[in-house]
Protein backbone atom coordinates (compact mmCIF):
# COMPACT_ATOMS: atom_id res chain seq x y z
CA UNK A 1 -19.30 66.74 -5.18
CA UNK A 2 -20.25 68.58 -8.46
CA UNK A 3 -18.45 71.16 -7.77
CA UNK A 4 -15.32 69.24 -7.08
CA UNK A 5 -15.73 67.48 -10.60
CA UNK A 6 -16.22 71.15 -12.81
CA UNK A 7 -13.58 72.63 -10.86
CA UNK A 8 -11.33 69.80 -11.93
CA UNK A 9 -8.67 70.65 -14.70
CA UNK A 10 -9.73 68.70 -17.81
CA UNK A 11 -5.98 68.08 -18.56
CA UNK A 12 -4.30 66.76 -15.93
CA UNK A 13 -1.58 64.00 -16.31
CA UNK A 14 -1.41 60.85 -14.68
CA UNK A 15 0.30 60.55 -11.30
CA UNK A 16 1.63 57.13 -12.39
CA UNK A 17 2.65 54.92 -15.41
CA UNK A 18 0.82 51.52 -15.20
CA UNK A 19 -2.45 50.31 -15.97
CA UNK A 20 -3.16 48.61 -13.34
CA UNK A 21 -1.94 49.99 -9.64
CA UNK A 22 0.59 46.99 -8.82
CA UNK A 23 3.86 47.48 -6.98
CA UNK A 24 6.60 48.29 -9.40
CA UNK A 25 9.09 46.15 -7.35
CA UNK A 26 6.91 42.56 -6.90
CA UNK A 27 4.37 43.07 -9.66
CA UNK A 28 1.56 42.32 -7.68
CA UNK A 29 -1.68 43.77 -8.23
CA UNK A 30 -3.47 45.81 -5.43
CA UNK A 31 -0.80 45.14 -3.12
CA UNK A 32 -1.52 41.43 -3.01
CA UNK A 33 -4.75 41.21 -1.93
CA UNK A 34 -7.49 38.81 -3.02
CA UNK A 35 -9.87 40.38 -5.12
CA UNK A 36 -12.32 38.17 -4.97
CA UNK A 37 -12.74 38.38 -1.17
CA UNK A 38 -14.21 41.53 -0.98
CA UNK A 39 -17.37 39.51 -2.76
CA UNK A 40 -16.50 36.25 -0.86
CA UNK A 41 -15.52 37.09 2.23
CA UNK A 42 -16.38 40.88 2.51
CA UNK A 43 -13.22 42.51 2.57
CA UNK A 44 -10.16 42.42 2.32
CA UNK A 45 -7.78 39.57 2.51
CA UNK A 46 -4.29 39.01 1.36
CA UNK A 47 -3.78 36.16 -1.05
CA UNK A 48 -1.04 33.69 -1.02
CA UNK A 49 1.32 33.26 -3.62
CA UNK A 50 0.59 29.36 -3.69
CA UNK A 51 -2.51 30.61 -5.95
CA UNK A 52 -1.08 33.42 -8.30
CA UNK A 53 -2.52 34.28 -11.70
CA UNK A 54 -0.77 36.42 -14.25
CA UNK A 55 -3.30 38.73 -16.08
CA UNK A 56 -3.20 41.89 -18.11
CA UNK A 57 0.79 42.54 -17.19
CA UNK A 58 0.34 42.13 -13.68
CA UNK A 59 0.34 39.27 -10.66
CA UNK A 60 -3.18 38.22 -8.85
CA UNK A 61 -2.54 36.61 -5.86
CA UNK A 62 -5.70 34.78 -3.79
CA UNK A 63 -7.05 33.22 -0.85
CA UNK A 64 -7.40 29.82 -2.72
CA UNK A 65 -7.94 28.03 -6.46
CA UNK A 66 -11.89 28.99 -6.05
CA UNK A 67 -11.09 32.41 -5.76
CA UNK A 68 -8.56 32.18 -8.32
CA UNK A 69 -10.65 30.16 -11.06
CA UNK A 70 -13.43 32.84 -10.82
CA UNK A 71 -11.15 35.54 -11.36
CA UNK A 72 -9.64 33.83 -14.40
CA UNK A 73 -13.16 32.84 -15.73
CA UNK A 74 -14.46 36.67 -14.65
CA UNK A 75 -11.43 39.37 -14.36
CA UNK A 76 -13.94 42.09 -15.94
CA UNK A 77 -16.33 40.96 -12.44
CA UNK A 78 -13.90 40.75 -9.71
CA UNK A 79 -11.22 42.86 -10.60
CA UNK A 80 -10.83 46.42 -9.56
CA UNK A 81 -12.48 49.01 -11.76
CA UNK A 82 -10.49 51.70 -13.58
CA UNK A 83 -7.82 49.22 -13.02
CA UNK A 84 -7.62 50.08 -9.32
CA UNK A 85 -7.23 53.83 -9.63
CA UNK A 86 -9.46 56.21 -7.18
CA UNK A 87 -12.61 56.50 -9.32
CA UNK A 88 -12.80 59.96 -7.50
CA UNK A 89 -9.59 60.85 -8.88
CA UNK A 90 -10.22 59.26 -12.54
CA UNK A 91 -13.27 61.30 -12.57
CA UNK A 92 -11.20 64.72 -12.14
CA UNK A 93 -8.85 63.12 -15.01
CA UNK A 94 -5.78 61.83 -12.48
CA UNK A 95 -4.41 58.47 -12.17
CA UNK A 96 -4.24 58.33 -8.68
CA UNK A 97 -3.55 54.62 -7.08
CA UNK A 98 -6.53 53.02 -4.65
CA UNK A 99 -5.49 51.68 -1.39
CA UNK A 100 -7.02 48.06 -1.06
CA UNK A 101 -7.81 48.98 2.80
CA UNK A 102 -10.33 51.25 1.54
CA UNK A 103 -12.87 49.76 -0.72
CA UNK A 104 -16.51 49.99 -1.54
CA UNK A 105 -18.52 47.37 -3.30
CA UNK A 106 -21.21 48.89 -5.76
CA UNK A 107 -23.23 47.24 -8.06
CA UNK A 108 -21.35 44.06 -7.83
CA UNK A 109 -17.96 46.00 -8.88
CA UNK A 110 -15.39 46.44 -6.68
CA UNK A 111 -13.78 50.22 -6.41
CA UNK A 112 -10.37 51.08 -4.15
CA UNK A 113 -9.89 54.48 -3.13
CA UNK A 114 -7.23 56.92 -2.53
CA UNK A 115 -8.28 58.79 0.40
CA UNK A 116 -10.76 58.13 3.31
CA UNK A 117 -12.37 61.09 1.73
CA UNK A 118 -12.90 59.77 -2.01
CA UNK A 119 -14.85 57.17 -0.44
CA UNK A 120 -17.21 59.01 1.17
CA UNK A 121 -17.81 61.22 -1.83
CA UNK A 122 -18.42 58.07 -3.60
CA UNK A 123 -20.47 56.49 -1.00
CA UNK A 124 -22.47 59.81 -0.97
CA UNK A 125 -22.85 60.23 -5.36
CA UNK A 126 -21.62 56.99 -6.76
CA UNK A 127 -23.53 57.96 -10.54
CA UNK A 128 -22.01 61.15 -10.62
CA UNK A 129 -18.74 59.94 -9.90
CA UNK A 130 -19.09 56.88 -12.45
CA UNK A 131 -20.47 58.99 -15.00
CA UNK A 132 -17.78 61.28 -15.07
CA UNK A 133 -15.17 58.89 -14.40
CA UNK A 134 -16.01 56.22 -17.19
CA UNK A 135 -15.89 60.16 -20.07
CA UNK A 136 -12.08 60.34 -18.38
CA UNK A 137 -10.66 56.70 -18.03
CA UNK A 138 -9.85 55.83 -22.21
CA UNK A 139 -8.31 59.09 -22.16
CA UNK A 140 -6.36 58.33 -19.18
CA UNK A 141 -5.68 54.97 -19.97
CA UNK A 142 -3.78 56.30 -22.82
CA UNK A 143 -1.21 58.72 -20.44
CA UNK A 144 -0.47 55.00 -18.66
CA UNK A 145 2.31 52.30 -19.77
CA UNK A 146 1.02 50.18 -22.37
């Protein structure tokens, strides 16, 4: 996994233009998903739009006004890290969108990957990964839309 990190080029650009991975044609965030249930309910659920939130440019959907209330009252908790890019990816300096269907919980933060693969790397070096990913991401958030 070290390897994969030096070999990475240190300036790649951004496979995409948003902050946060939400579909460009309904806004939603992470595809719609709650994401609060992958601490609630252990996974992955889709939320309804009956409980939507609008937060940092894009639209939360959840499961119900609990799950929506702690997301407003903790967004920084329940929502995605690297604003739902492959941490894997961030860490080799790409902005490459998570796929809510493959998740990992770590240290109470949720993280969506890419690739089945990502996730195993993760799974296997989490610090490593983090480490090099949180040197990358305000340099990469910069390459993204504002």
């Amino acid at each position: 996994m070290i390897a994969l990190l030096a070999a990475a080029p240190s300036g790649s650009r951004a496979a995409t233009t948003e902050r946060i991975v939400a579909d460009r044609f309904t806004g939603l965030a992470i595809s719609g998903f709650d994401p609060v249930a992958y601490f609630t309910d252990g996974g992955p659920w889709l939320g309804d739009a009956a409980y939507e939130l609008s937060a940092a440019g894009v639209v939360w959907r959840f499961r119900n006004e609990g799950n929506r209330a702690s997301f407003a009252a903790h967004p920084e908790v329940y929502g995605p890290q690297f604003g739902g890019y492959d941490p894997v990816d961030v860490a080799r300096g790409v902005a490459y969108p998570g796929n809510p269907r493959l998740w990992l919980v770590v240290n109470q933060r949720l993280y969506l990957f890419g690739r089945e693969e990502s996730r195993d790397a993760f799974a296997a070096g989490s610090a490593a990964v983090l480490a090099e990913a949180r040197k990358r991401w305000t340099a990469l958030q910069s390459e993204l839309a504002r």
